[in-house]
C-alpha atoms as a PDB file:
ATOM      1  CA  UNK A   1     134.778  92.346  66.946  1.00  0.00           C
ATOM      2  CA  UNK A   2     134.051  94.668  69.816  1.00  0.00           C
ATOM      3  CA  UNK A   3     132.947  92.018  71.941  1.00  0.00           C
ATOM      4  CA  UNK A   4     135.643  90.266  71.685  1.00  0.00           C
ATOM      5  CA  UNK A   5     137.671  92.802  72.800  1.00  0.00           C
ATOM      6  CA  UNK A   6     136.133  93.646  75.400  1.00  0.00           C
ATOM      7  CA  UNK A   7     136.478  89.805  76.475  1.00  0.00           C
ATOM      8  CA  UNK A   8     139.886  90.395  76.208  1.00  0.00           C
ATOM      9  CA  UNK A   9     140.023  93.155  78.649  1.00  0.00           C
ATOM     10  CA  UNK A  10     137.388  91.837  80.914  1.00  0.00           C
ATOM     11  CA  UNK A  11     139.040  87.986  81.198  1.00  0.00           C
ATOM     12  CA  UNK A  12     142.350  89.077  82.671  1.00  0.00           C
ATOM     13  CA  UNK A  13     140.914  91.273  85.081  1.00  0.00           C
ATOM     14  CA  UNK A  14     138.282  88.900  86.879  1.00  0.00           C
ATOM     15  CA  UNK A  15     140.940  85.821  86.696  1.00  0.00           C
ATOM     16  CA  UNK A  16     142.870  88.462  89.159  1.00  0.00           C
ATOM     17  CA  UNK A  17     140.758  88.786  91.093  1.00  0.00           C
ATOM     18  CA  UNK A  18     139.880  85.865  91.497  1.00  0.00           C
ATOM     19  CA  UNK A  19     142.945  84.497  92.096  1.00  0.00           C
ATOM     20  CA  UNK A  20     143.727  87.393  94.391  1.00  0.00           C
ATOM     21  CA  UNK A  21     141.467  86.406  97.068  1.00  0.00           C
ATOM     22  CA  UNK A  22     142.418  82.612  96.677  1.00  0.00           C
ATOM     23  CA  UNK A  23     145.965  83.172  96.954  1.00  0.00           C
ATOM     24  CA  UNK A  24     144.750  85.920 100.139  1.00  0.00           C
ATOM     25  CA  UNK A  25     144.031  83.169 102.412  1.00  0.00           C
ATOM     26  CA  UNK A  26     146.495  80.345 101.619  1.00  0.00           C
ATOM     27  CA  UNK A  27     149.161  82.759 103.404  1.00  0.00           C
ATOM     28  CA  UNK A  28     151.793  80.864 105.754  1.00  0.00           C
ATOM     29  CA  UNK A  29     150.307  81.286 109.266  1.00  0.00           C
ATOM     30  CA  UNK A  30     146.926  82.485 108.193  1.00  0.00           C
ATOM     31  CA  UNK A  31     145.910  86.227 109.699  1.00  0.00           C
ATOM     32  CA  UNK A  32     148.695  86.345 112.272  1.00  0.00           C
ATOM     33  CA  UNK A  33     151.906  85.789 109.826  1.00  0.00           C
ATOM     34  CA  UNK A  34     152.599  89.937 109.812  1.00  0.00           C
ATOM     35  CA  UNK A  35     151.803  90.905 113.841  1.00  0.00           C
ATOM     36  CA  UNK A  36     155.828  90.433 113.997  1.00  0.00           C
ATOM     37  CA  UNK A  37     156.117  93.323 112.380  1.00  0.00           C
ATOM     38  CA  UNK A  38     154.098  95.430 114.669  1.00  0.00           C
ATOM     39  CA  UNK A  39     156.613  95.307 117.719  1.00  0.00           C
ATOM     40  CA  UNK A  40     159.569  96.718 114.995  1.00  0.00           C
ATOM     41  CA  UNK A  41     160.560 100.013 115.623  1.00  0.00           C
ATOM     42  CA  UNK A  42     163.096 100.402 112.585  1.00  0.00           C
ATOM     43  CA  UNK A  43     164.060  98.276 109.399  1.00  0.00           C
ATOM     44  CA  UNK A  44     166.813  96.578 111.285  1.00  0.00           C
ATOM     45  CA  UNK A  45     164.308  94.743 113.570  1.00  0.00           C
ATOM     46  CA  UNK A  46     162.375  93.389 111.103  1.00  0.00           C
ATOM     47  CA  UNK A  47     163.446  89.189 111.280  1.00  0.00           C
ATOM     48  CA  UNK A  48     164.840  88.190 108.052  1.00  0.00           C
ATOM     49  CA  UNK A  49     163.283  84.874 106.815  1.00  0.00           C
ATOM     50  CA  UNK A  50     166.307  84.388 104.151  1.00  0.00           C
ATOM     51  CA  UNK A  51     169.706  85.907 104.316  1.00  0.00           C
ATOM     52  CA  UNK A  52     171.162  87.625 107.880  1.00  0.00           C
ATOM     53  CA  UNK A  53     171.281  91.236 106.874  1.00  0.00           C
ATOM     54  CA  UNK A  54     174.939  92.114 106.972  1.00  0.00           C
ATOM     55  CA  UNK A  55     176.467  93.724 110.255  1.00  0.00           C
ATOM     56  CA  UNK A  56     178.761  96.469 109.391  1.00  0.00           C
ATOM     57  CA  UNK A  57     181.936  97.179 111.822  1.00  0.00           C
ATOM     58  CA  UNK A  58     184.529  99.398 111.563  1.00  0.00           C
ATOM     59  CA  UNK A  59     188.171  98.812 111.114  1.00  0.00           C
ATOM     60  CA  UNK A  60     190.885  98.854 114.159  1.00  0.00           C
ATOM     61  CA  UNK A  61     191.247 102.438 115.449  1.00  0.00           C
ATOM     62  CA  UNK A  62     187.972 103.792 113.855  1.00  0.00           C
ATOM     63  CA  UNK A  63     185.353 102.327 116.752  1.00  0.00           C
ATOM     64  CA  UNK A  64     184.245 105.383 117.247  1.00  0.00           C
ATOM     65  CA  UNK A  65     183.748 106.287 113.829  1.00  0.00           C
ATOM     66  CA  UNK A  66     179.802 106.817 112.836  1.00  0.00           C
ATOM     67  CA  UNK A  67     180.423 106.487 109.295  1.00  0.00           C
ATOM     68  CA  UNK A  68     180.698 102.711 108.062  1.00  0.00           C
ATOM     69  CA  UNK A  69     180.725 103.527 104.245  1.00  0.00           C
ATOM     70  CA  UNK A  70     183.075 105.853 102.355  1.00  0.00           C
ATOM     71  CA  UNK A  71     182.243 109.446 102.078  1.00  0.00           C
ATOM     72  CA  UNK A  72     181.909 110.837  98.518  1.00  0.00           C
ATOM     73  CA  UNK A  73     182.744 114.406  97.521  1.00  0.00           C
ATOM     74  CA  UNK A  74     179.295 115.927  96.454  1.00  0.00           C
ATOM     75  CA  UNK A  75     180.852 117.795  93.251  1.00  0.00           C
ATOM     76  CA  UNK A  76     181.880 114.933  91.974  1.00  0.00           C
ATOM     77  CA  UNK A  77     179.405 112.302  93.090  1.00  0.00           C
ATOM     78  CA  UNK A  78     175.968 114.298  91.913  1.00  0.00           C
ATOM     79  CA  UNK A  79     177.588 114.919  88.237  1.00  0.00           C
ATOM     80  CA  UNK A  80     178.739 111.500  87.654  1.00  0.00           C
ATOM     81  CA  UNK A  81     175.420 110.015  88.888  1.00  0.00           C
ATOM     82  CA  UNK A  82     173.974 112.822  86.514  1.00  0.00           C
ATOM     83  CA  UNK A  83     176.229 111.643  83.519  1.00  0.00           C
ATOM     84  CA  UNK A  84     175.487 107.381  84.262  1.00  0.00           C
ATOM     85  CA  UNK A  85     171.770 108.313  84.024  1.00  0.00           C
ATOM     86  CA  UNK A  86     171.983 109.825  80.931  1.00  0.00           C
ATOM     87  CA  UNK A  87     173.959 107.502  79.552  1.00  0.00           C
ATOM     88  CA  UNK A  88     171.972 104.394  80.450  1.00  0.00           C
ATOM     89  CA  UNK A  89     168.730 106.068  79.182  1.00  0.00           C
ATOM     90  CA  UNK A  90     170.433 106.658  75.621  1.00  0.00           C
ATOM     91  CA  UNK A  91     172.494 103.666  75.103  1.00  0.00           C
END
């Protein structure tokens, strides 16, 4: 019985990694599909190969504005995250 156990555990392991390396080199574009990435300085540069990433704007009259999304209030925003956490990991 031990032996097949240890089938068990060993069978799953070498089919990953075999599959691993053949899976490596059938990448789209071969070794050069991730050099885009290397000229990115920040996560908005990175091209998108699905869906546009969305481009925030502000309203009329708030141009200048910095802030795009609306500004919680700390005491309340760090006890109700508090109280859906705990309620999602009882319920």
């Amino acid at each position: 019985m031990k032996g097949v156990g240890l089938i068990y555990a060993i069978f799953p392991l070498a089919a990953g990694i075999v599959l691993a390396q053949r899976w490596r080199e059938a990448a789209p574009g071969g070794d050069d599909y991730y050099t885009e990435f290397e000229t990115c300085r920040t996560a908005r540069e990175v091209p998108w190969h699905s869906t546009p990433p969305p481009n925030w704007t502000n309203q009329v009259g708030f141009e200048k504005d910095a802030f795009t999304f609306a500004r919680m209030d700390e005491k309340r925003a760090y006890p109700l995250g508090i109280n859906i956490i705990f309620y999602v990991m009882t319920h």
